[in-house]
Protein backbone atom coordinates (compact mmCIF):
# COMPACT_ATOMS: atom_id res chain seq x y z
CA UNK A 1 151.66 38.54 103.60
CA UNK A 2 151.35 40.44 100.15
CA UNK A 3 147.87 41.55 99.15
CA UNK A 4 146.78 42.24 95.82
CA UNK A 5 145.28 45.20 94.57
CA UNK A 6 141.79 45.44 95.58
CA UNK A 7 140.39 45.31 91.62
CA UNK A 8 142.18 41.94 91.44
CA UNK A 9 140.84 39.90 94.66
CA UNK A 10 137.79 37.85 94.93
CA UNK A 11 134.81 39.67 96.18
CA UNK A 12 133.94 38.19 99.80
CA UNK A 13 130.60 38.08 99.57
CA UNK A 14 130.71 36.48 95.93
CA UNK A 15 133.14 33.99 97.51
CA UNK A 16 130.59 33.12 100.46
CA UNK A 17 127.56 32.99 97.90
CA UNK A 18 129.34 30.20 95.83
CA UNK A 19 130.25 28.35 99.44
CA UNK A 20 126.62 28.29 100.25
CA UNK A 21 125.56 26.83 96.64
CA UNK A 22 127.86 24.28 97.14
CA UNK A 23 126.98 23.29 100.21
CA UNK A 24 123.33 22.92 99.22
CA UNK A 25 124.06 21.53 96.20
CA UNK A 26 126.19 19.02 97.33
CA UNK A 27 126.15 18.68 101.25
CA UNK A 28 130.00 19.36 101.32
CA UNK A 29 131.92 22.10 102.51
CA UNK A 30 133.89 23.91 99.83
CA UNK A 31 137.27 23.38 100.69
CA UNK A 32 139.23 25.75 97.91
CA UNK A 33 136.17 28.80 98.36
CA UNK A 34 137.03 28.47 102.21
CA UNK A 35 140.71 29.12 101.86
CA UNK A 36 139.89 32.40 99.46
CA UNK A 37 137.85 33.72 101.59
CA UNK A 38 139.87 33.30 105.07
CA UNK A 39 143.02 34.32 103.01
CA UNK A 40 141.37 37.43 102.35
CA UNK A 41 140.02 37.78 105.80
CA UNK A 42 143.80 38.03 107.13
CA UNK A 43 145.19 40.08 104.24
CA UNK A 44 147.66 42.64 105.58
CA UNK A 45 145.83 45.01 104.27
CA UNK A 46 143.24 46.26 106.78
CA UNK A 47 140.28 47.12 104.21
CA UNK A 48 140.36 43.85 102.59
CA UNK A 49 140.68 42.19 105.72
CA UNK A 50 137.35 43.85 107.30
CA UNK A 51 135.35 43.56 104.29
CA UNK A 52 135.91 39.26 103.95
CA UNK A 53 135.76 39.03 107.75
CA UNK A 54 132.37 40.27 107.64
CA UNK A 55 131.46 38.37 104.91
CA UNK A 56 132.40 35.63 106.52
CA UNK A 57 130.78 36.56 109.81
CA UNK A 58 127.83 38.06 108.80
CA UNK A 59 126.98 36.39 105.30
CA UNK A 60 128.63 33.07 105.96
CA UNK A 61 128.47 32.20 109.62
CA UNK A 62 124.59 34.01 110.49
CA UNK A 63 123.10 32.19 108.19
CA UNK A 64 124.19 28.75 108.94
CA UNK A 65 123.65 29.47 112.56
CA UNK A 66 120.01 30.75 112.11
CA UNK A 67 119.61 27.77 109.81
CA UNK A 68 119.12 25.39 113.05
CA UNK A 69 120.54 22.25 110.71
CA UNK A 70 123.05 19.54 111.88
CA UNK A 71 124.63 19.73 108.74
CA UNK A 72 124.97 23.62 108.72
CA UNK A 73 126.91 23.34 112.31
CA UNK A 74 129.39 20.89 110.75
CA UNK A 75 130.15 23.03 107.65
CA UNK A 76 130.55 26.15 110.15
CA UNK A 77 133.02 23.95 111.95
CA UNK A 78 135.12 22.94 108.63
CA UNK A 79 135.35 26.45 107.34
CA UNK A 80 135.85 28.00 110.88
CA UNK A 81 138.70 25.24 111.44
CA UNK A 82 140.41 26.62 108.07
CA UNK A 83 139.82 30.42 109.65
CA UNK A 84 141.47 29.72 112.70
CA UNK A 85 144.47 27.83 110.90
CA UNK A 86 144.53 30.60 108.79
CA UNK A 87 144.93 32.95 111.53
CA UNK A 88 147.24 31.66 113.75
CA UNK A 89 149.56 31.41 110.80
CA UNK A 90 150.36 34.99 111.07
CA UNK A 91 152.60 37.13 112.41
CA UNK A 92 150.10 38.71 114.68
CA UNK A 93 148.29 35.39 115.60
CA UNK A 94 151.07 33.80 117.28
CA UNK A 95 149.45 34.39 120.72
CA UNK A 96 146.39 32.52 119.20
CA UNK A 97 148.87 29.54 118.31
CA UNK A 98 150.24 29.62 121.26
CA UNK A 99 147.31 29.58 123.31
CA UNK A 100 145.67 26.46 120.71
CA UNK A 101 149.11 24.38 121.64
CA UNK A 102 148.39 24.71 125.07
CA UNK A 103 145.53 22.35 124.70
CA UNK A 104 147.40 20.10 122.38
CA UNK A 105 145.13 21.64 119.25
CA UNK A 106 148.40 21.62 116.44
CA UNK A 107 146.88 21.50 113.84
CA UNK A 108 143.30 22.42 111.51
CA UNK A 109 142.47 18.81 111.79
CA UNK A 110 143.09 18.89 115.49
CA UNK A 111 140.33 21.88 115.78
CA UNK A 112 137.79 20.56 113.64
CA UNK A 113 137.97 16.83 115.49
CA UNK A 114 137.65 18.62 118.84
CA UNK A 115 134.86 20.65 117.55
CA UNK A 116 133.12 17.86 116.16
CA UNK A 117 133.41 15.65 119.54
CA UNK A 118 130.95 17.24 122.12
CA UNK A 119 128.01 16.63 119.48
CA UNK A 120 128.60 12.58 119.56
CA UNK A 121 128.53 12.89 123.51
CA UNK A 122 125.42 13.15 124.57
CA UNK A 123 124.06 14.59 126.84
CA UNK A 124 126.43 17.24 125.31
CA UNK A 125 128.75 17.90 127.93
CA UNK A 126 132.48 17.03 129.31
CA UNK A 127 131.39 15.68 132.67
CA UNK A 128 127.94 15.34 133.70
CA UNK A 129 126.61 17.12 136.85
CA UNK A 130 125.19 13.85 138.61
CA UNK A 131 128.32 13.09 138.76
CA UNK A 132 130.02 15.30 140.82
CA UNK A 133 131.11 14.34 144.04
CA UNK A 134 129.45 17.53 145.73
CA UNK A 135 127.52 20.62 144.84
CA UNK A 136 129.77 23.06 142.58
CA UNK A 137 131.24 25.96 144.68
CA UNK A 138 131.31 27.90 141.57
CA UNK A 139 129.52 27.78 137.58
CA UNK A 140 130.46 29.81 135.06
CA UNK A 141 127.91 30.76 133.15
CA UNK A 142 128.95 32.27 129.26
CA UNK A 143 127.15 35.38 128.02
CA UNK A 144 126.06 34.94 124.19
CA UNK A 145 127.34 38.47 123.41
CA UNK A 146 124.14 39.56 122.31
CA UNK A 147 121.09 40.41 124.58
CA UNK A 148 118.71 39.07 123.14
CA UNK A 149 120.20 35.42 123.28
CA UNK A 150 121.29 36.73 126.99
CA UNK A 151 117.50 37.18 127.78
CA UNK A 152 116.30 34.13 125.28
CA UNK A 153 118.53 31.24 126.84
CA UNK A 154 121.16 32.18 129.21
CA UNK A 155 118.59 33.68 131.78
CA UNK A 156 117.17 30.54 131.33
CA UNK A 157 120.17 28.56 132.15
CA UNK A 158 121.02 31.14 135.45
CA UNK A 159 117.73 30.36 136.72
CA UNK A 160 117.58 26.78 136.40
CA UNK A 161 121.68 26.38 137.83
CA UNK A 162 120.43 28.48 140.89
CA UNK A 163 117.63 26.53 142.00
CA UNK A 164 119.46 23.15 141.05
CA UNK A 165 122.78 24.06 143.25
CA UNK A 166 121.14 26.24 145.93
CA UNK A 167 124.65 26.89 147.63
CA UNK A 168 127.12 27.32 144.28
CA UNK A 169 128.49 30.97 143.53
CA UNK A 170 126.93 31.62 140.04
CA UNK A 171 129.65 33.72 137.49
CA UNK A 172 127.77 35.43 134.08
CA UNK A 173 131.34 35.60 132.01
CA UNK A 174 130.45 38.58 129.07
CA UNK A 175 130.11 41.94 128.16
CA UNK A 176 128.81 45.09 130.90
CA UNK A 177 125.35 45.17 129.21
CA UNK A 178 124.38 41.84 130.62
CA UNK A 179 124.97 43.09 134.35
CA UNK A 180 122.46 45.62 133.93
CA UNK A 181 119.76 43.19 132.43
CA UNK A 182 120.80 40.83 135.37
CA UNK A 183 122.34 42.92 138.11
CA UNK A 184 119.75 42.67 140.34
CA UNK A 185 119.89 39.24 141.61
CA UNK A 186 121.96 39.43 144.29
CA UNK A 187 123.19 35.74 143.58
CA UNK A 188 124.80 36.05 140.43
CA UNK A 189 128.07 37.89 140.08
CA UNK A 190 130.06 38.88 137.36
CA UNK A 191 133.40 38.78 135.43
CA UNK A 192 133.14 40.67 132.27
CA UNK A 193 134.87 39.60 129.42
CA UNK A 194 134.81 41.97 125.71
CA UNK A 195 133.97 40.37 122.66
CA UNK A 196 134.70 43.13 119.56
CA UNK A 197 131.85 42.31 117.58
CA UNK A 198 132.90 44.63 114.92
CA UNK A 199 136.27 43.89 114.30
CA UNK A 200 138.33 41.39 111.64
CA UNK A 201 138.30 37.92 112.19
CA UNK A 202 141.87 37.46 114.32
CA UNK A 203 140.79 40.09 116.67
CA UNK A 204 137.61 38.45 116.99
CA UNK A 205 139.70 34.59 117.68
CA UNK A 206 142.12 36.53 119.74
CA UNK A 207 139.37 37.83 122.31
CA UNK A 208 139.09 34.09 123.20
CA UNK A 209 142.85 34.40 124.82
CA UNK A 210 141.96 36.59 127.88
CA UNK A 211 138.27 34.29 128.14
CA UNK A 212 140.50 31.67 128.82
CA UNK A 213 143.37 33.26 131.49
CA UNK A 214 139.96 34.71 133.31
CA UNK A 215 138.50 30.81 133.60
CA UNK A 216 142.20 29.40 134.22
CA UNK A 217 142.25 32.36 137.21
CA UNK A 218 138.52 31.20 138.70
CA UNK A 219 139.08 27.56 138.36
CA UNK A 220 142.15 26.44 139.22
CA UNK A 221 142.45 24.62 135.89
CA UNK A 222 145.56 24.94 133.19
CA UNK A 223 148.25 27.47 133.54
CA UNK A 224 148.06 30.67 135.88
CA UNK A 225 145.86 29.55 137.95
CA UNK A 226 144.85 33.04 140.03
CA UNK A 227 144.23 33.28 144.05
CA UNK A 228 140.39 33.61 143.46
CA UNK A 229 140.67 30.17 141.74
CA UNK A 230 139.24 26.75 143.73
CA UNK A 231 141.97 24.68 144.22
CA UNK A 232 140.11 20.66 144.98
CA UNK A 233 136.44 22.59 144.92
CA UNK A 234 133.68 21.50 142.26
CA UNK A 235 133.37 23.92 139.35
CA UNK A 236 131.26 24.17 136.23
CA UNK A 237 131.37 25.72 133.24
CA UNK A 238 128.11 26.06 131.24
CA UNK A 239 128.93 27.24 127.19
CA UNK A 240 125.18 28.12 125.86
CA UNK A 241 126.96 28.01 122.18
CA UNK A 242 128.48 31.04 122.53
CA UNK A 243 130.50 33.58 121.07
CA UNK A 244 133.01 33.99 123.44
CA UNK A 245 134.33 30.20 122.30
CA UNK A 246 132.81 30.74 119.00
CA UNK A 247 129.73 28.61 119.28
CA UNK A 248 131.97 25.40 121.14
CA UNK A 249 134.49 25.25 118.93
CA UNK A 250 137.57 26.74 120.80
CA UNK A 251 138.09 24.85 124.27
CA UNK A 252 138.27 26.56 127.96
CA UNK A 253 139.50 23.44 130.05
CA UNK A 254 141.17 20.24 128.93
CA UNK A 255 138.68 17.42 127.62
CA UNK A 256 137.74 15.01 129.53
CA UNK A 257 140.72 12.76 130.24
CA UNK A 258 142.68 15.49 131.80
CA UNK A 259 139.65 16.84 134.38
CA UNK A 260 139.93 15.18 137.47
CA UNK A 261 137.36 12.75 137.28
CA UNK A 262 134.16 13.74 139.32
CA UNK A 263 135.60 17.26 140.44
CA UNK A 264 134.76 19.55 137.31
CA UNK A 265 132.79 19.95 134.45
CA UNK A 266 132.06 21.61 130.74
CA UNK A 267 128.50 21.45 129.61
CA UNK A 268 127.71 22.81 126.10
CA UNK A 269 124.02 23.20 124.88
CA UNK A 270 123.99 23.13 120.87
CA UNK A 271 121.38 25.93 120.38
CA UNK A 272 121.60 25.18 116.41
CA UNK A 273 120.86 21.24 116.36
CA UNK A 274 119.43 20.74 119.71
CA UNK A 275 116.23 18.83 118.74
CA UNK A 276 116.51 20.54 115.09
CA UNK A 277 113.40 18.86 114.07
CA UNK A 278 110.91 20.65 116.26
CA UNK A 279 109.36 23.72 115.75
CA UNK A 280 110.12 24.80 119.70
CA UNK A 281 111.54 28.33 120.57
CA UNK A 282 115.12 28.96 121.87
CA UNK A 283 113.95 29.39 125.19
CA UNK A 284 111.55 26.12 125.56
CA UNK A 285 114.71 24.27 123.87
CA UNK A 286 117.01 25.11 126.88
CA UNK A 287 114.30 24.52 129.36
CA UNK A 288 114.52 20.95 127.48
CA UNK A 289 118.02 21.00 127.23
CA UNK A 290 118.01 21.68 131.03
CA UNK A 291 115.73 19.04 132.47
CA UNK A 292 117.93 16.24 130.18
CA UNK A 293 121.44 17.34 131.47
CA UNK A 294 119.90 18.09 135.29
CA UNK A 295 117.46 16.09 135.86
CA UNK A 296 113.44 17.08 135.54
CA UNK A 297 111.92 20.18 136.96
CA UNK A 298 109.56 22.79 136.48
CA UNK A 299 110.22 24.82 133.43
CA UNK A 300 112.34 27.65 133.31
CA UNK A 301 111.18 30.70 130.74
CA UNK A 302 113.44 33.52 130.36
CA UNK A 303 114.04 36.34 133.09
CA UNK A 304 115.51 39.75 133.72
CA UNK A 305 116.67 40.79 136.76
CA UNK A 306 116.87 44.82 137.19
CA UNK A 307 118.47 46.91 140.17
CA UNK A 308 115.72 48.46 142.45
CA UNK A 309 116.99 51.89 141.14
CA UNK A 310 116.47 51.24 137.49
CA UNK A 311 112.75 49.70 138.29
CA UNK A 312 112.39 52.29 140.39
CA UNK A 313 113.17 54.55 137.75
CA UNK A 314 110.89 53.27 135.15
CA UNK A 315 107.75 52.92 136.88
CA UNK A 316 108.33 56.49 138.17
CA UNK A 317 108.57 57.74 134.59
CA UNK A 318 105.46 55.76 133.24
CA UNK A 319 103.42 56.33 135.86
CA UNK A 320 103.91 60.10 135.30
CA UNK A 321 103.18 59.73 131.51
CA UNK A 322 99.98 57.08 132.02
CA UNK A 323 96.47 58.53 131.78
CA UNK A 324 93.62 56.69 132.18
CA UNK A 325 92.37 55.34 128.70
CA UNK A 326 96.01 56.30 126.96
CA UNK A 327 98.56 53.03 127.02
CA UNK A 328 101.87 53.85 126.92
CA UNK A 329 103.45 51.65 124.27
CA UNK A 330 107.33 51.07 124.06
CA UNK A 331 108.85 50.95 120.74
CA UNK A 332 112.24 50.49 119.41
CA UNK A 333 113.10 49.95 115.60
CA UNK A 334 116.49 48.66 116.50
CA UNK A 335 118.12 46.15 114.04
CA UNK A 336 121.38 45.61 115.94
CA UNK A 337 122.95 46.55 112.28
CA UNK A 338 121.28 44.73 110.32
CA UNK A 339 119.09 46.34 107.80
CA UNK A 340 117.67 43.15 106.35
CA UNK A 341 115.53 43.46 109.97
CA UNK A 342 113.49 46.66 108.83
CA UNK A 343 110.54 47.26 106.84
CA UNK A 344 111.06 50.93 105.69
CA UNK A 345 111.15 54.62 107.06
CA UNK A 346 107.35 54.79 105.97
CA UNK A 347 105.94 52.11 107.87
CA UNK A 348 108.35 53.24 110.83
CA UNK A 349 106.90 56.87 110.44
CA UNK A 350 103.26 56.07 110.19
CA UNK A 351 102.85 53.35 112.76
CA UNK A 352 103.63 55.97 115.82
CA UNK A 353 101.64 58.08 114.27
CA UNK A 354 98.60 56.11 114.35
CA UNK A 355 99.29 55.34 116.83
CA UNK A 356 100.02 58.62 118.67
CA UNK A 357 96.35 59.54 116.82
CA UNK A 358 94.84 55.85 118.68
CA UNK A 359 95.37 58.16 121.75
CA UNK A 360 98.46 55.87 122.95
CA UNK A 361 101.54 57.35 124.76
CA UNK A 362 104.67 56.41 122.94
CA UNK A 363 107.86 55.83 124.40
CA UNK A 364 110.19 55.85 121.71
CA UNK A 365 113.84 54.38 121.94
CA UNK A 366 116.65 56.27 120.19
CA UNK A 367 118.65 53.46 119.06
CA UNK A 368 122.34 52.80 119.07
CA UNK A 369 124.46 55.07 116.64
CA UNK A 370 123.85 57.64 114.19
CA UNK A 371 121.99 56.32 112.02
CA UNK A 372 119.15 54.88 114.04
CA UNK A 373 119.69 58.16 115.98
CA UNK A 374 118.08 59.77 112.52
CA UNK A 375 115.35 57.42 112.30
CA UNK A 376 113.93 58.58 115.24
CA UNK A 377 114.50 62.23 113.81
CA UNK A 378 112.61 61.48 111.07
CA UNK A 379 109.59 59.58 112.56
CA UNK A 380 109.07 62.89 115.29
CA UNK A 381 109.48 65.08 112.27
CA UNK A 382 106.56 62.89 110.45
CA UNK A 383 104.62 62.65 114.00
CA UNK A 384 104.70 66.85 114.00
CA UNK A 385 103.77 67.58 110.49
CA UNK A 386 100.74 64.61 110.98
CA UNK A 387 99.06 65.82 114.07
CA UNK A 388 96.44 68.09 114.03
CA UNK A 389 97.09 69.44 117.37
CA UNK A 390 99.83 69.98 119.27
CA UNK A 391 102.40 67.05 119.70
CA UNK A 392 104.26 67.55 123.00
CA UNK A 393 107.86 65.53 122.41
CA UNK A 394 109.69 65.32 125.38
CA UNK A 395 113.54 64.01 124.76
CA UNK A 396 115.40 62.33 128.11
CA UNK A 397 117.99 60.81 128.52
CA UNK A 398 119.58 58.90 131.62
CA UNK A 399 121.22 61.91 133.29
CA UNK A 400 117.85 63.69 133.36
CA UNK A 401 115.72 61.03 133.75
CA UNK A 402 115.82 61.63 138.11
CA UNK A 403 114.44 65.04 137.19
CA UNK A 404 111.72 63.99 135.10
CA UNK A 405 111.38 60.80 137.38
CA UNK A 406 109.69 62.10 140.40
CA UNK A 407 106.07 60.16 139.19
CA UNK A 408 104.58 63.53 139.55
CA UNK A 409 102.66 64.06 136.02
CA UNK A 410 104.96 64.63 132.56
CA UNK A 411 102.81 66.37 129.65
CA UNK A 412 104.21 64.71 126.38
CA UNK A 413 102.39 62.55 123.94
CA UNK A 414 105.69 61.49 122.87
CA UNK A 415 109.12 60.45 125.02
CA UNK A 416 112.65 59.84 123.06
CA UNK A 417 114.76 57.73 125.36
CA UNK A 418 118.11 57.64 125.21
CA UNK A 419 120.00 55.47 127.40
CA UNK A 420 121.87 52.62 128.71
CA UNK A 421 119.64 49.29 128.01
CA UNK A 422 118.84 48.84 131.75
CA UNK A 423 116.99 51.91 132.24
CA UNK A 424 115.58 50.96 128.58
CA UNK A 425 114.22 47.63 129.84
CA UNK A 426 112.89 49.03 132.91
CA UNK A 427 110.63 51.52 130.68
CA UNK A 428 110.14 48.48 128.86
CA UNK A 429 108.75 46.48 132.00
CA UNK A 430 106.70 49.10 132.77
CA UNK A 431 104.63 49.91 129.84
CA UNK A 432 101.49 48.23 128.65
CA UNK A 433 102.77 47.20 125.01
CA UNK A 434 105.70 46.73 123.67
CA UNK A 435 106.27 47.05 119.93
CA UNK A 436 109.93 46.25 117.77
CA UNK A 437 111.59 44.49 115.13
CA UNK A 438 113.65 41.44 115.85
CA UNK A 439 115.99 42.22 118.72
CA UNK A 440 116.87 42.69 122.05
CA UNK A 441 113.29 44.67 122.76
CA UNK A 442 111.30 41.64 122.48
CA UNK A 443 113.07 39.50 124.88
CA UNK A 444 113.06 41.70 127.14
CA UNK A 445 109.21 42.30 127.09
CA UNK A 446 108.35 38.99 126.93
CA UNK A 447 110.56 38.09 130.04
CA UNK A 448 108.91 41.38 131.83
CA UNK A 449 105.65 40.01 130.54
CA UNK A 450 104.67 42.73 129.01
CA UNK A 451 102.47 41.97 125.63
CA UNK A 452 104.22 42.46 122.31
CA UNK A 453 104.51 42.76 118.86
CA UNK A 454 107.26 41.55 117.10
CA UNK A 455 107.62 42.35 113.44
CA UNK A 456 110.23 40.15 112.08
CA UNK A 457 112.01 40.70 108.98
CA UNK A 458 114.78 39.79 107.61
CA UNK A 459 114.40 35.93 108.40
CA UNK A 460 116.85 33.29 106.62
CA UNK A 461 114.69 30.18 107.27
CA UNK A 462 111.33 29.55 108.71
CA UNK A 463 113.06 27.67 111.71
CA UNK A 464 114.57 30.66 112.35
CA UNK A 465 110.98 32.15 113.13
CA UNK A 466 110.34 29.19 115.14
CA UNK A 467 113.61 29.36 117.53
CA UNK A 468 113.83 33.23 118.18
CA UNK A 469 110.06 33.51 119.31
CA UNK A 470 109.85 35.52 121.98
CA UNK A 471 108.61 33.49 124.90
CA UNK A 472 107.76 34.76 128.41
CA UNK A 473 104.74 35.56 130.58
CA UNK A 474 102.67 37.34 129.06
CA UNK A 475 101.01 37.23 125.41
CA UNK A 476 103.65 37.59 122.15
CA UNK A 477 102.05 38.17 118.21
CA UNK A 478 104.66 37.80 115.34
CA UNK A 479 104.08 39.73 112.60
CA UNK A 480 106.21 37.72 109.46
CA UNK A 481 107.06 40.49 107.31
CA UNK A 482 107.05 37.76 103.82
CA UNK A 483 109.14 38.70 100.94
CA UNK A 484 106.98 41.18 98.66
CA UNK A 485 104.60 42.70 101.89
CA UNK A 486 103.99 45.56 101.13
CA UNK A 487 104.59 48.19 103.87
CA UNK A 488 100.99 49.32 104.52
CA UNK A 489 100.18 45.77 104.84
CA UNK A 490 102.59 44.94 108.09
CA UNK A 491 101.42 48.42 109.12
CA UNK A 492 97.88 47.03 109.25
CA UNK A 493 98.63 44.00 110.96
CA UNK A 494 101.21 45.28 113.33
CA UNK A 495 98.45 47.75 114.52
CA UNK A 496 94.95 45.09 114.50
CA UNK A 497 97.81 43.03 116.79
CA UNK A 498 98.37 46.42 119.29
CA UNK A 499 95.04 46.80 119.67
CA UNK A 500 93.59 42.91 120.35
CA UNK A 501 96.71 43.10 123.20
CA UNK A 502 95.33 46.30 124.71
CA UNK A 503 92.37 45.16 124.35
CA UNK A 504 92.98 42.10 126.31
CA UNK A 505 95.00 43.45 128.95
């Protein structure tokens, strides 16, 4: 394929702006904006090809997924349909083609219908499980790919599955992050699975390939079936709209006329038009979701399940750092790369440092990369020059954490962690507040039950307040950071919410 010089292509994100016009103009999905923008997101040439596919990621498919609209899902499924056509087209998508004929999907048309078919089945799946002739030997269970989801809804979903079918081997298919946030339940196992969040849109499709050899392998189902698979055993496969299969739309197991009938079975919760109407969060959703597909039972709310060492670990640390009258407060001012999410260096900066001043031990996260590697930088810089006495910063990280570990006392008003997010949510779990912006941090809290705050920016929609509410055990306050706050005025609420919490607990 021949790309144009870059001065002479569409823009991406101009492209994506006129697709989402359109649609809410007219209800329709623009077919001749579409093809623009997934020509340019498999351009030979790799710059243009990474700047439309995360347009069309990021500007495209985010918001129509945090939208939580029926008619959002089936314009992602029309312009994904033209992406993957688009794709497999090339030289370097033939695996994807290949791997689409397999399942008999030929064509665009052929992806779209078979996208568009599990949401006219109710109760959303392939096969129910009250009909199964037995208990499943084994469920698969999907990872969302990002942890927060993973704490939000899939925990939800491992939970309910194990109590449901007591005897079944439960599989969490994702990335290595989620077996630390669930690794200590001795009852679920994993098979991890990549999914390069980062990369252009074919590498992203093509990551589906080895998703689906790795079920083929465990089931017995399709092609290349492996010697770990269950040859005339019950299996089930449980998609929580993931992005492994990019949200439902590209298949793991033949439909439902090529199972055998009563022996398998492919459920698929629709996270973004499950009841789209209520103003319930993610996690009471799936509980709901849940009780239609298996029958009534208590309500499941979102879990983590740590190793003993990494709990172990944590408590050790905050118990050497608590003093009486001095909470230690967790923060992290994560975004997961998106800077729509913050509120600004200043209110960053002076919130630990009232904080730090309120008497409160801080544990302060480092972040992922560079750049939020700085931001912490720059709020201990800020914390120094502010305190009128001296601030004792303490930096560890995971290899020196079993030194600093022992729970004998640590002098430091302030801690910079940096580490893998199991020891992070263990430090988490054991602190008396938790304080972030919308992320993986709150989750996690909430599940630990551990009180929080959760400053959320950044929001497309207000449903999208509604479904990503962190719900758990123990008390949650959102601050809504509203288009033209100024940043001393989240600052003010942020910290009158800290202190009611601590107050409380």
């Amino acid at each position: 394929m021949n790309s144009a010089p870059h001065w002479l292509e569409p823009d991406p994100e101009h492209l994506v702006s006129e697709i989402l016009i359109e649609f809410k103009s007219t209800g329709t999905c623009p077919r001749d904006r579409v093809s623009k923008l997934v020509a340019l997101a498999v351009s030979d040439d790799e710059r243009t090809a990474e700047r439309a596919s995360r347009a069309f990621f990021t500007s495209l498919v985010e918001p129509l997924a945090d939208s939580f609209q029926p008619a959002a899902v089936s314009l992602y499924n029309q312009a994904f349909a033209q992406l993957v056509q688009a794709c497999r087209n090339t030289a370097r998508g033939r695996p994807l083609d290949e791997k689409l004929r397999e399942f008999g999907l030929l064509s665009e048309a052929d992806v779209l219908a078979r996208a568009e078919r599990p949401r006219t089945n109710a109760p959303w799946s392939g096969l129910q499980p009250s009909k199964l002739t037995s208990e499943p030997s084994r469920i698969l269970v999907l990872s969302r790919v990002t942890l927060g989801a993973d704490v939000a809804i899939t925990s939800a979903i491992v939970e309910r599955l194990m109590t449901t079918f007591s005897q079944a081997e439960i599989v969490l298919v994702g990335g290595r992050k989620a077996s630390e946030l669930f690794g200590g339940d001795p009852r679920v196992t994993f098979q991890e699975i990549s999914y390069p969040a980062k990369a252009d849109a074919l590498d992203r499709l093509l990551a589906w390939i080895p998703l689906v050899d790795r079920v083929r392998e465990l089931t017995g189902v399709g092609e290349a079936a492996g010697t770990t698979a269950l040859p005339g055993s019950d299996w089930l496969i449980v998609d929580p709209d993931s992005r492994l299969t990019q949200l439902g739309l590209l298949p793991l197991v033949p439909e439902r006329g090529d199972l055998r009938a009563g022996r398998a079975g492919y459920l698929f919760f629709p996270s973004r038009e499950y009841h789209h109407e209520s103003s319930a969060s993610l996690a009471e959703l799936t509980s709901s979701w849940l009780d239609e597909v298996l029958g009534l039972a208590p309500p499941v709310t979102p879990s983590v399940s740590l190793t003993s060492d990494d709990l172990q670990a944590g408590r050790a640390l905050a118990d050497g750092l608590r003093r009486e009258g001095h909470p230690v407060i967790a923060i992290n001012f994560g975004v997961g790369g998106n800077p729509a999410k913050r509120v600004g260096t200043e209110f960053e900066c002076q919130l630990v440092s009232a904080l730090l001043e309120a008497g409160s031990t801080i544990l302060l996260d480092k972040g992922a990369g560079a750049e939020e590697a700085q931001r912490a930088e720059d709020i201990i810089e800020f914390a120094k020059n502010r305190s009128t006495g001296s601030l004792k910063v303490v930096e560890i990280d995971q290899d020196s954490l079993s030194q600093t570990s022992s729970g004998a006392r640590i002098e430091a008003d302030l801690i910079v962690w940096n580490g893998r997010i199991g020891l992070l949510a263990a430090l988490i779990g054991a602190s008396d507040l938790y304080i972030g912006y919308d992320s993986a941090g709150q989750h996690i809290a909430a599940a630990l039950g551990v009180p929080c705050v959760d400053v959320f920016a950044g929001f497309s929609s207000r449903r999208m307040l509604d479904r990503w509410r962190p719900t758990g055990k123990a008390e949650t306050r959102v601050v809504i950071v509203e288009q033209g706050m100024s940043e001393d005025e989240v600052l003010t609420q942020t910290l009158r919410h800290a202190q009611e919490l601590l107050r409380a607990g």
